[in-house]
PDB file of N, CA and C in Angstrom:
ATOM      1  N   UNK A   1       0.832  -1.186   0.000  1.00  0.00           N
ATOM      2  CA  UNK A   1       0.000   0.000   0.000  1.00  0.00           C
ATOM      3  C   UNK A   1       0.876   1.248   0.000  1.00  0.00           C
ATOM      4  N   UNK A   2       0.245   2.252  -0.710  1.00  0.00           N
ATOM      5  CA  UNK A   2       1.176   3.346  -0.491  1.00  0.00           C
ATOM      6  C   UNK A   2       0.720   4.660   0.654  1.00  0.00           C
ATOM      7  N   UNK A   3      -0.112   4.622   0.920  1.00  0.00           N
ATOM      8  CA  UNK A   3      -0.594   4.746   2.229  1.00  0.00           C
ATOM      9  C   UNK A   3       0.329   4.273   3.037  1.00  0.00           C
ATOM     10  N   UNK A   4       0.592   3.223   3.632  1.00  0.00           N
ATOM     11  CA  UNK A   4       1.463   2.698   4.667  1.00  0.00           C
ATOM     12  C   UNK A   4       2.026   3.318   5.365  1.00  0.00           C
ATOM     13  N   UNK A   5       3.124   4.082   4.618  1.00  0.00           N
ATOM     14  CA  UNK A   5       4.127   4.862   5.548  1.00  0.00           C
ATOM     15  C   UNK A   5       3.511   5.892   6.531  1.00  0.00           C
ATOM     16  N   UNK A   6       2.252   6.356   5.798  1.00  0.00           N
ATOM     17  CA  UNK A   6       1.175   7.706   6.496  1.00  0.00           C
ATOM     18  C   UNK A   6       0.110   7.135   7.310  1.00  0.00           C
ATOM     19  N   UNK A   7       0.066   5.736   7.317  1.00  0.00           N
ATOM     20  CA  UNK A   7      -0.530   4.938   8.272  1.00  0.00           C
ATOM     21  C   UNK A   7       0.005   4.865   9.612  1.00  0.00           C
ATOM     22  N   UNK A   8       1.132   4.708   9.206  1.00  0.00           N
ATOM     23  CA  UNK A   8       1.932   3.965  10.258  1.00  0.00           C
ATOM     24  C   UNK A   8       2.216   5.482  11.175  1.00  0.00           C
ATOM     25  N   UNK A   9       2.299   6.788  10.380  1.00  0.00           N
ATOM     26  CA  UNK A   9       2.678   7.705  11.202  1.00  0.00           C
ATOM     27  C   UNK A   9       1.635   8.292  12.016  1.00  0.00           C
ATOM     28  N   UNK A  10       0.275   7.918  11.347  1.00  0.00           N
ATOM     29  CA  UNK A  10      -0.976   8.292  12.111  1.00  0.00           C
ATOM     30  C   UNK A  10      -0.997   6.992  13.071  1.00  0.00           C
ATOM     31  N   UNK A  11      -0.683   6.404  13.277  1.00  0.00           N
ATOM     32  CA  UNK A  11      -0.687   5.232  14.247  1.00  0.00           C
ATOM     33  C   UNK A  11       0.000   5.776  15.799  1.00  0.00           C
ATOM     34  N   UNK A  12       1.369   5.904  14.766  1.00  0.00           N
ATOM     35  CA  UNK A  12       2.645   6.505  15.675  1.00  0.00           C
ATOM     36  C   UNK A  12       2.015   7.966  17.152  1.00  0.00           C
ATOM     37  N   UNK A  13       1.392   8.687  16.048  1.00  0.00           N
ATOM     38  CA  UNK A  13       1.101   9.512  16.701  1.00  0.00           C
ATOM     39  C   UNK A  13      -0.361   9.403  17.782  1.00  0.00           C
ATOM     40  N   UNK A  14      -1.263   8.529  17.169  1.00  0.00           N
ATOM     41  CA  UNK A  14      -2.511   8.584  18.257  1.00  0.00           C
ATOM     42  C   UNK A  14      -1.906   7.456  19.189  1.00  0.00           C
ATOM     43  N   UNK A  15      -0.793   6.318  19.375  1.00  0.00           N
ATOM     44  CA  UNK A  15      -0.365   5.881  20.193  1.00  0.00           C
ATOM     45  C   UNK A  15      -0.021   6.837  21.347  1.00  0.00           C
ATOM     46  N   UNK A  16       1.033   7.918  20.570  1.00  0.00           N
ATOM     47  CA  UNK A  16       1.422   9.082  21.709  1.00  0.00           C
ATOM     48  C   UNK A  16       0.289   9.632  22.287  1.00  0.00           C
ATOM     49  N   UNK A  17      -0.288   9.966  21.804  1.00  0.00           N
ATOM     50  CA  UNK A  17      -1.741  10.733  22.187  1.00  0.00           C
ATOM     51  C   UNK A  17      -2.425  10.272  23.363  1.00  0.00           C
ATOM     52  N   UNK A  18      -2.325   8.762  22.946  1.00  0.00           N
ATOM     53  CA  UNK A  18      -3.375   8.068  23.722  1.00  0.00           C
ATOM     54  C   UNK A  18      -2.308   7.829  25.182  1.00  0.00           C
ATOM     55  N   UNK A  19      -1.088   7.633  25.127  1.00  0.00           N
ATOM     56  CA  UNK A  19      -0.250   7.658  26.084  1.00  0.00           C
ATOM     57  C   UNK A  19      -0.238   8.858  27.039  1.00  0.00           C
ATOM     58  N   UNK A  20       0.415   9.766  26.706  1.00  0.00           N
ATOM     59  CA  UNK A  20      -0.204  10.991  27.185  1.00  0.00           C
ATOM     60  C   UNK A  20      -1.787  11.038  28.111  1.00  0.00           C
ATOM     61  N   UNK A  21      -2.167  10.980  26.848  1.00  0.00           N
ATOM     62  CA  UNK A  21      -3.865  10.862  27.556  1.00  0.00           C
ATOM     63  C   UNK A  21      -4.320  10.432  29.188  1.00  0.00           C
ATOM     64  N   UNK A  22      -4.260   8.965  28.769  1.00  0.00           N
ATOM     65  CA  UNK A  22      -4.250   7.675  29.592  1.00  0.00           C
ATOM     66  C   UNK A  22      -3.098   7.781  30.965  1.00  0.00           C
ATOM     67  N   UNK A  23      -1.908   7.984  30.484  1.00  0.00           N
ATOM     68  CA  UNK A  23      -0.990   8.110  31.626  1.00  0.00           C
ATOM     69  C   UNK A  23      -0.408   9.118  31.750  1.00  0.00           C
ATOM     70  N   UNK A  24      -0.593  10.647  31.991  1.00  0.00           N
ATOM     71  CA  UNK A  24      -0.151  11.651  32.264  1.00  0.00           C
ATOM     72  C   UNK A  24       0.813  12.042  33.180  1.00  0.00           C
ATOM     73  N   UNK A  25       0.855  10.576  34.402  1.00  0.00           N
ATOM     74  CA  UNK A  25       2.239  10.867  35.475  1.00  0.00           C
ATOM     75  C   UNK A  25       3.311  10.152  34.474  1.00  0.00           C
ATOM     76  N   UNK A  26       3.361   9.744  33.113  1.00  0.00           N
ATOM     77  CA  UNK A  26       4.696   8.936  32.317  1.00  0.00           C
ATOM     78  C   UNK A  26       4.510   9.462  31.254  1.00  0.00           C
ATOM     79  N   UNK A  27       4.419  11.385  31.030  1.00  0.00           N
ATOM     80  CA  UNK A  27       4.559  11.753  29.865  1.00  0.00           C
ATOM     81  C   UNK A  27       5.843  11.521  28.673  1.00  0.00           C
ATOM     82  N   UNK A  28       6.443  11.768  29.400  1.00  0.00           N
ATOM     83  CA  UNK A  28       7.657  11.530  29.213  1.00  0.00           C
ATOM     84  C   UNK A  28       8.365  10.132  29.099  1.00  0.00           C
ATOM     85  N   UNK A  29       7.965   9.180  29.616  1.00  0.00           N
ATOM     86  CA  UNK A  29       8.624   7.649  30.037  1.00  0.00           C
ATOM     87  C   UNK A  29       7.817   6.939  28.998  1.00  0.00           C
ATOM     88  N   UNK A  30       8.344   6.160  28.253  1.00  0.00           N
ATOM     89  CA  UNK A  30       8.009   5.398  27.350  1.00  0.00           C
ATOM     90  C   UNK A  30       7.794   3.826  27.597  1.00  0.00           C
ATOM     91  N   UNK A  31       6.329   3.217  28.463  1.00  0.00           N
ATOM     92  CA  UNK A  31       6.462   1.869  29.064  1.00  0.00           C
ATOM     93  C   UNK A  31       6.763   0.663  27.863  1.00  0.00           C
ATOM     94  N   UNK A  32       8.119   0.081  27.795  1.00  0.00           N
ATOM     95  CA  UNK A  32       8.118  -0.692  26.466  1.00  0.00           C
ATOM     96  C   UNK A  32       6.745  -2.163  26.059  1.00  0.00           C
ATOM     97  N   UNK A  33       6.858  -2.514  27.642  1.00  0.00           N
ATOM     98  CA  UNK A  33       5.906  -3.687  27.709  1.00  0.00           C
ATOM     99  C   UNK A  33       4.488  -3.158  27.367  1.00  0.00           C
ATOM    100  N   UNK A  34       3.804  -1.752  27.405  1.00  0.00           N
ATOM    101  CA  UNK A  34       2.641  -1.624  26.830  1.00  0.00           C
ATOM    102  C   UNK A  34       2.871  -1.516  25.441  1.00  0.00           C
ATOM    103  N   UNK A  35       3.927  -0.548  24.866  1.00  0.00           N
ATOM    104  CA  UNK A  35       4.350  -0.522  23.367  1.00  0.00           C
ATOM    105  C   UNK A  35       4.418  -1.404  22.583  1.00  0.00           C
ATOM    106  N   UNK A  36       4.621  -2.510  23.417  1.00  0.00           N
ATOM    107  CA  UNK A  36       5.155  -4.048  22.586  1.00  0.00           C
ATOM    108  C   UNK A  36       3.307  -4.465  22.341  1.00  0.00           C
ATOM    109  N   UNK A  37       2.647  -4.584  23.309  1.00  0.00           N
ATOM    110  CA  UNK A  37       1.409  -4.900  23.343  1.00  0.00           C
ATOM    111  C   UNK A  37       0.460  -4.335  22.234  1.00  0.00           C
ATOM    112  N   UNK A  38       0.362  -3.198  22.067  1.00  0.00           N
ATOM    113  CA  UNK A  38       0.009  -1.837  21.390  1.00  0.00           C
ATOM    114  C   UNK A  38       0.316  -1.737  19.917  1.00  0.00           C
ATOM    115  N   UNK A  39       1.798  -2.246  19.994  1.00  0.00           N
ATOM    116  CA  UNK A  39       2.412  -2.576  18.862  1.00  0.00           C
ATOM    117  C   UNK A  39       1.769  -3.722  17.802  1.00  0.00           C
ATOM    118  N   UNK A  40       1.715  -4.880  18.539  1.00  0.00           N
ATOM    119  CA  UNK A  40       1.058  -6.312  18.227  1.00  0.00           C
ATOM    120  C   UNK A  40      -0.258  -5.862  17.846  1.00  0.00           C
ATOM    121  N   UNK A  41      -1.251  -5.331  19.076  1.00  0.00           N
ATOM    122  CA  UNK A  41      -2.575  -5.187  18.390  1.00  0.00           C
ATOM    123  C   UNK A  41      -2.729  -4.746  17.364  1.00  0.00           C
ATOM    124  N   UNK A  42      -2.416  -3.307  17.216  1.00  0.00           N
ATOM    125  CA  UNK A  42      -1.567  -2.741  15.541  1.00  0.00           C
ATOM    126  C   UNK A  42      -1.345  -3.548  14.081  1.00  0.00           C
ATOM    127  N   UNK A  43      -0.390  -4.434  14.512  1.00  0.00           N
ATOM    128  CA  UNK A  43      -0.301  -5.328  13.354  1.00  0.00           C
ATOM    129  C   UNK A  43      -1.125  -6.446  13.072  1.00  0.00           C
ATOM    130  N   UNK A  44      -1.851  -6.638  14.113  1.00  0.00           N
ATOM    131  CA  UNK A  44      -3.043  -7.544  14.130  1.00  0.00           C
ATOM    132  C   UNK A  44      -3.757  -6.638  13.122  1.00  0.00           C
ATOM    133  N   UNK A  45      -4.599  -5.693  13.733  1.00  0.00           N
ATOM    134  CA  UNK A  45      -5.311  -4.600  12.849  1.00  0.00           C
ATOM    135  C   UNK A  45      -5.002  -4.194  11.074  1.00  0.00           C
ATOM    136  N   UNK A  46      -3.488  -4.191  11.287  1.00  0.00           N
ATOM    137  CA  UNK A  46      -3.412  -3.430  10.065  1.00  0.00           C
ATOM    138  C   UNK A  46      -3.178  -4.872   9.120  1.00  0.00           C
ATOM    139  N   UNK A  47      -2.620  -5.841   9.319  1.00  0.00           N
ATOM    140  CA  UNK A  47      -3.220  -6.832   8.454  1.00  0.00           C
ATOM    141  C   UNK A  47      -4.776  -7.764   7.993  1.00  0.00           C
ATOM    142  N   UNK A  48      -5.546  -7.155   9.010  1.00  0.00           N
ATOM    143  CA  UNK A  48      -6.670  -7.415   9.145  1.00  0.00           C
ATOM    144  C   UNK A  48      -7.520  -6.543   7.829  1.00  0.00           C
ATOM    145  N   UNK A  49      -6.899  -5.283   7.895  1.00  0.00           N
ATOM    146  CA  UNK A  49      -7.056  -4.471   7.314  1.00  0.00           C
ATOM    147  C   UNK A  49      -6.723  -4.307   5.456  1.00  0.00           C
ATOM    148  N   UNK A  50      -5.522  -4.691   5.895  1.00  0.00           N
ATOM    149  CA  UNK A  50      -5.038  -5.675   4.690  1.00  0.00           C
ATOM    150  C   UNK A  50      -5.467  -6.431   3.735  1.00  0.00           C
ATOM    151  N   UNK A  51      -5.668  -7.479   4.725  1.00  0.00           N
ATOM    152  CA  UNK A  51      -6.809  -8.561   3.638  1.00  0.00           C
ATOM    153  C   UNK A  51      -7.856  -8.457   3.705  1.00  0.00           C
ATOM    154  N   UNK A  52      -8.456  -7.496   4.346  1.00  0.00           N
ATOM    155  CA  UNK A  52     -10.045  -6.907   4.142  1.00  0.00           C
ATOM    156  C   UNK A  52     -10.496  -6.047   2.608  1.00  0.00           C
ATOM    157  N   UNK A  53      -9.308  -5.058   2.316  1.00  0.00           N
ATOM    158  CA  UNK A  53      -9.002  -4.418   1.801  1.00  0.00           C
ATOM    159  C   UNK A  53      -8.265  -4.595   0.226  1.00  0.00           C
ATOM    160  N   UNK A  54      -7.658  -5.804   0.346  1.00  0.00           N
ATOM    161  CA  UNK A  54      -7.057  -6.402  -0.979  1.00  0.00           C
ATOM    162  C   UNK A  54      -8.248  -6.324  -2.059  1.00  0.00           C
ATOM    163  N   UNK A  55      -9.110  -6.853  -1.810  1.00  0.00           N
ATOM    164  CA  UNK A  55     -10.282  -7.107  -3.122  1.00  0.00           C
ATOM    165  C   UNK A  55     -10.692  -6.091  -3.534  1.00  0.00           C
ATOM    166  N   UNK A  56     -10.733  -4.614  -2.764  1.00  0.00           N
ATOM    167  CA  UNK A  56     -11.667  -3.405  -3.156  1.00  0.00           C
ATOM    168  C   UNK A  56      -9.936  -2.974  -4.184  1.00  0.00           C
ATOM    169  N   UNK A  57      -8.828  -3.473  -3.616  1.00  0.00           N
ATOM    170  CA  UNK A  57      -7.782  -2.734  -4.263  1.00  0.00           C
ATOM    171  C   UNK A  57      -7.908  -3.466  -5.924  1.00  0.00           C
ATOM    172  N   UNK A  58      -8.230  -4.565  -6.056  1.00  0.00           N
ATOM    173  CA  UNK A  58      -7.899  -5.496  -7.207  1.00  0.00           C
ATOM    174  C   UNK A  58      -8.803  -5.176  -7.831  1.00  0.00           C
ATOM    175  N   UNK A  59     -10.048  -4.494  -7.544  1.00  0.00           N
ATOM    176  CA  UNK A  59     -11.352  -4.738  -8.507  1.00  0.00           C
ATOM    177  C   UNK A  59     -11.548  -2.907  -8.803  1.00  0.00           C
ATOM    178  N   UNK A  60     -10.632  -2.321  -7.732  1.00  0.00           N
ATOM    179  CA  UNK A  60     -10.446  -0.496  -8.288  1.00  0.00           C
ATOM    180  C   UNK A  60      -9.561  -1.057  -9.605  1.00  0.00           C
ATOM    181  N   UNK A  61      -8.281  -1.252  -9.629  1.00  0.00           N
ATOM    182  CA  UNK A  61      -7.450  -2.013 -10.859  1.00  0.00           C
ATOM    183  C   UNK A  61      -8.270  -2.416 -11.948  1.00  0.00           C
ATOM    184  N   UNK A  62      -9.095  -3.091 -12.010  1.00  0.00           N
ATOM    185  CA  UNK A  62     -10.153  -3.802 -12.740  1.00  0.00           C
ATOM    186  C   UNK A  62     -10.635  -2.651 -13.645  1.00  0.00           C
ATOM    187  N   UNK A  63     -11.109  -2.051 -12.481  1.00  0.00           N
ATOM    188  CA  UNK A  63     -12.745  -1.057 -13.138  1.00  0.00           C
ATOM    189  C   UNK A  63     -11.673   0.009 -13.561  1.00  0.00           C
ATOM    190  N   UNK A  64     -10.070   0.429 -13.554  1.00  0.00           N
ATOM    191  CA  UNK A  64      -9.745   1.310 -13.962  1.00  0.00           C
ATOM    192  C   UNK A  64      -9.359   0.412 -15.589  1.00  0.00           C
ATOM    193  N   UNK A  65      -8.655  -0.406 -15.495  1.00  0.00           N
ATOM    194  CA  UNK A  65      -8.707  -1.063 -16.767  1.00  0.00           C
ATOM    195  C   UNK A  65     -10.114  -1.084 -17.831  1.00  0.00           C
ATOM    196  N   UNK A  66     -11.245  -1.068 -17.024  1.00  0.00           N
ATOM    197  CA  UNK A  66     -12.152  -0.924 -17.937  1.00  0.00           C
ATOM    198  C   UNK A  66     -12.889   0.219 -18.772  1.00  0.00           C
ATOM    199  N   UNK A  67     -13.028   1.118 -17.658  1.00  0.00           N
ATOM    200  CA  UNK A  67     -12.690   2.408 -18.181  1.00  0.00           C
ATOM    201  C   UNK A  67     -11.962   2.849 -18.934  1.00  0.00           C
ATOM    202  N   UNK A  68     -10.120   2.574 -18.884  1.00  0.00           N
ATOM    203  CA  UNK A  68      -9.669   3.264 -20.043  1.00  0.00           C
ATOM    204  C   UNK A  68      -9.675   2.507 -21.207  1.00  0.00           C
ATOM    205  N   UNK A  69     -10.174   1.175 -21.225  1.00  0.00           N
ATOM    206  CA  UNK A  69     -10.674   0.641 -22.890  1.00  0.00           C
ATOM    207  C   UNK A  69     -11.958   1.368 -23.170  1.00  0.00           C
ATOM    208  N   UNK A  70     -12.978   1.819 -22.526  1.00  0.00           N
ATOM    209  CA  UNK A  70     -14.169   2.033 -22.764  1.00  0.00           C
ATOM    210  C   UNK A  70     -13.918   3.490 -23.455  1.00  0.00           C
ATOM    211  N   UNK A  71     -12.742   4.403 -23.070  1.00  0.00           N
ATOM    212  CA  UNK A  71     -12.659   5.480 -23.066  1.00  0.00           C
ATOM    213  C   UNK A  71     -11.662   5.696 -24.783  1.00  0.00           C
ATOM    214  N   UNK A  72     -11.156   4.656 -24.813  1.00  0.00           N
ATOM    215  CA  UNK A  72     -10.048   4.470 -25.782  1.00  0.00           C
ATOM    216  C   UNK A  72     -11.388   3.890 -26.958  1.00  0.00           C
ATOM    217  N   UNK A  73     -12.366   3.201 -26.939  1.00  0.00           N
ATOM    218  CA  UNK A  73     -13.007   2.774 -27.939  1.00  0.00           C
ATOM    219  C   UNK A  73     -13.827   4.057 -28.427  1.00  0.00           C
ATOM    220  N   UNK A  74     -14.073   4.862 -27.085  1.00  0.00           N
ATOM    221  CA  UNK A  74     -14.976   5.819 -27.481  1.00  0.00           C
ATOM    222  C   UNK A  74     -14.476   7.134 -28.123  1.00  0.00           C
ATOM    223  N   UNK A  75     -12.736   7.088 -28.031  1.00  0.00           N
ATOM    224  CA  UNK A  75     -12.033   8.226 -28.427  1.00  0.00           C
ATOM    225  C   UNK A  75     -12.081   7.402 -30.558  1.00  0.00           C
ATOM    226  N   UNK A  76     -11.906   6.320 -30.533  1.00  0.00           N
ATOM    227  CA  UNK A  76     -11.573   5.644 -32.285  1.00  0.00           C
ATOM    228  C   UNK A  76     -13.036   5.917 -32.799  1.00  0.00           C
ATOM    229  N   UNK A  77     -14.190   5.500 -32.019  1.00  0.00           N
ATOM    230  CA  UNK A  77     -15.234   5.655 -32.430  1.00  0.00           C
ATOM    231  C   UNK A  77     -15.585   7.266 -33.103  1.00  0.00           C
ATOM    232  N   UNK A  78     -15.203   8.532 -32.059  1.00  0.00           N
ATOM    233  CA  UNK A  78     -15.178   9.767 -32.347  1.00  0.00           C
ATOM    234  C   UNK A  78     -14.357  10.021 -33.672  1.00  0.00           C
ATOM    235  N   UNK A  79     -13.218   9.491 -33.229  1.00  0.00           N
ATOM    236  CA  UNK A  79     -12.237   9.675 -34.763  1.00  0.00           C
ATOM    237  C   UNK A  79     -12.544   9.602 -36.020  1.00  0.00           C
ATOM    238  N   UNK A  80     -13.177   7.816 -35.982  1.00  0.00           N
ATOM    239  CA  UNK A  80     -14.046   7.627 -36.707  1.00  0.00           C
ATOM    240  C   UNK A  80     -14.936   8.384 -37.777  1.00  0.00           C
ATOM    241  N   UNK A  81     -15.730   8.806 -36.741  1.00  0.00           N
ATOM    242  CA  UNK A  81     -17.122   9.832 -37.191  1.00  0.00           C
ATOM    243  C   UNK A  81     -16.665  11.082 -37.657  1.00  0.00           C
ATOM    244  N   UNK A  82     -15.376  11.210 -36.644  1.00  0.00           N
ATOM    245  CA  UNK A  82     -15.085  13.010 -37.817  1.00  0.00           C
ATOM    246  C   UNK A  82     -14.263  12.660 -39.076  1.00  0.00           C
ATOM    247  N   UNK A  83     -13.854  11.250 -39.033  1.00  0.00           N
ATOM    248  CA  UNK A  83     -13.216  10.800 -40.614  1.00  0.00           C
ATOM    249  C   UNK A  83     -14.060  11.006 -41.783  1.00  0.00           C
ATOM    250  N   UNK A  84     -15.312  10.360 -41.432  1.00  0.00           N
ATOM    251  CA  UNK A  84     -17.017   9.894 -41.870  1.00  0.00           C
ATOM    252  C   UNK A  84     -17.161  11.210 -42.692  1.00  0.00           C
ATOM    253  N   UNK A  85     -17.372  12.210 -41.677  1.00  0.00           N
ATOM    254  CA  UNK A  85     -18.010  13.080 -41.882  1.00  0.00           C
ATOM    255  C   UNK A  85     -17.156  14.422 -42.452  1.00  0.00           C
ATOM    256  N   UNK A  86     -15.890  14.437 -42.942  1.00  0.00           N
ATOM    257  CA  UNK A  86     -14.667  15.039 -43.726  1.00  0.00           C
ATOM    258  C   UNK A  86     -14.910  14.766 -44.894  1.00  0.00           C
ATOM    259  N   UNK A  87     -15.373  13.148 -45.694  1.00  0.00           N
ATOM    260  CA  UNK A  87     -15.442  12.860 -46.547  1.00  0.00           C
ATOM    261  C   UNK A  87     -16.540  13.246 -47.310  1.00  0.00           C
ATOM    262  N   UNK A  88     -17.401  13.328 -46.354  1.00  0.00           N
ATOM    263  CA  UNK A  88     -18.998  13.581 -47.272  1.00  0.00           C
ATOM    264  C   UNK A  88     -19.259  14.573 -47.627  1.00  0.00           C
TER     265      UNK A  88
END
Protein backbone atom coordinates (compact mmCIF):
# COMPACT_ATOMS: atom_id res chain seq x y z
CA UNK A 1 0.00 0.00 0.00
CA UNK A 2 1.18 3.35 -0.49
CA UNK A 3 -0.59 4.75 2.23
CA UNK A 4 1.46 2.70 4.67
CA UNK A 5 4.13 4.86 5.55
CA UNK A 6 1.17 7.71 6.50
CA UNK A 7 -0.53 4.94 8.27
CA UNK A 8 1.93 3.97 10.26
CA UNK A 9 2.68 7.70 11.20
CA UNK A 10 -0.98 8.29 12.11
CA UNK A 11 -0.69 5.23 14.25
CA UNK A 12 2.65 6.51 15.67
CA UNK A 13 1.10 9.51 16.70
CA UNK A 14 -2.51 8.58 18.26
CA UNK A 15 -0.37 5.88 20.19
CA UNK A 16 1.42 9.08 21.71
CA UNK A 17 -1.74 10.73 22.19
CA UNK A 18 -3.38 8.07 23.72
CA UNK A 19 -0.25 7.66 26.08
CA UNK A 20 -0.20 10.99 27.18
CA UNK A 21 -3.87 10.86 27.56
CA UNK A 22 -4.25 7.67 29.59
CA UNK A 23 -0.99 8.11 31.63
CA UNK A 24 -0.15 11.65 32.26
CA UNK A 25 2.24 10.87 35.47
CA UNK A 26 4.70 8.94 32.32
CA UNK A 27 4.56 11.75 29.87
CA UNK A 28 7.66 11.53 29.21
CA UNK A 29 8.62 7.65 30.04
CA UNK A 30 8.01 5.40 27.35
CA UNK A 31 6.46 1.87 29.06
CA UNK A 32 8.12 -0.69 26.47
CA UNK A 33 5.91 -3.69 27.71
CA UNK A 34 2.64 -1.62 26.83
CA UNK A 35 4.35 -0.52 23.37
CA UNK A 36 5.16 -4.05 22.59
CA UNK A 37 1.41 -4.90 23.34
CA UNK A 38 0.01 -1.84 21.39
CA UNK A 39 2.41 -2.58 18.86
CA UNK A 40 1.06 -6.31 18.23
CA UNK A 41 -2.57 -5.19 18.39
CA UNK A 42 -1.57 -2.74 15.54
CA UNK A 43 -0.30 -5.33 13.35
CA UNK A 44 -3.04 -7.54 14.13
CA UNK A 45 -5.31 -4.60 12.85
CA UNK A 46 -3.41 -3.43 10.06
CA UNK A 47 -3.22 -6.83 8.45
CA UNK A 48 -6.67 -7.41 9.15
CA UNK A 49 -7.06 -4.47 7.31
CA UNK A 50 -5.04 -5.67 4.69
CA UNK A 51 -6.81 -8.56 3.64
CA UNK A 52 -10.04 -6.91 4.14
CA UNK A 53 -9.00 -4.42 1.80
CA UNK A 54 -7.06 -6.40 -0.98
CA UNK A 55 -10.28 -7.11 -3.12
CA UNK A 56 -11.67 -3.41 -3.16
CA UNK A 57 -7.78 -2.73 -4.26
CA UNK A 58 -7.90 -5.50 -7.21
CA UNK A 59 -11.35 -4.74 -8.51
CA UNK A 60 -10.45 -0.50 -8.29
CA UNK A 61 -7.45 -2.01 -10.86
CA UNK A 62 -10.15 -3.80 -12.74
CA UNK A 63 -12.74 -1.06 -13.14
CA UNK A 64 -9.75 1.31 -13.96
CA UNK A 65 -8.71 -1.06 -16.77
CA UNK A 66 -12.15 -0.92 -17.94
CA UNK A 67 -12.69 2.41 -18.18
CA UNK A 68 -9.67 3.26 -20.04
CA UNK A 69 -10.67 0.64 -22.89
CA UNK A 70 -14.17 2.03 -22.76
CA UNK A 71 -12.66 5.48 -23.07
CA UNK A 72 -10.05 4.47 -25.78
CA UNK A 73 -13.01 2.77 -27.94
CA UNK A 74 -14.98 5.82 -27.48
CA UNK A 75 -12.03 8.23 -28.43
CA UNK A 76 -11.57 5.64 -32.28
CA UNK A 77 -15.23 5.65 -32.43
CA UNK A 78 -15.18 9.77 -32.35
CA UNK A 79 -12.24 9.68 -34.76
CA UNK A 80 -14.05 7.63 -36.71
CA UNK A 81 -17.12 9.83 -37.19
CA UNK A 82 -15.08 13.01 -37.82
CA UNK A 83 -13.22 10.80 -40.61
CA UNK A 84 -17.02 9.89 -41.87
CA UNK A 85 -18.01 13.08 -41.88
CA UNK A 86 -14.67 15.04 -43.73
CA UNK A 87 -15.44 12.86 -46.55
CA UNK A 88 -19.00 13.58 -47.27
Amino acid sequence: FQKADSDLDYIQYRLEYEIKTNHPDSAGKKNPVTLLKELSAIKSRYKMLHVRFKPIAVEQKETKSRICATFNKTVTMIQELQKQTDLE
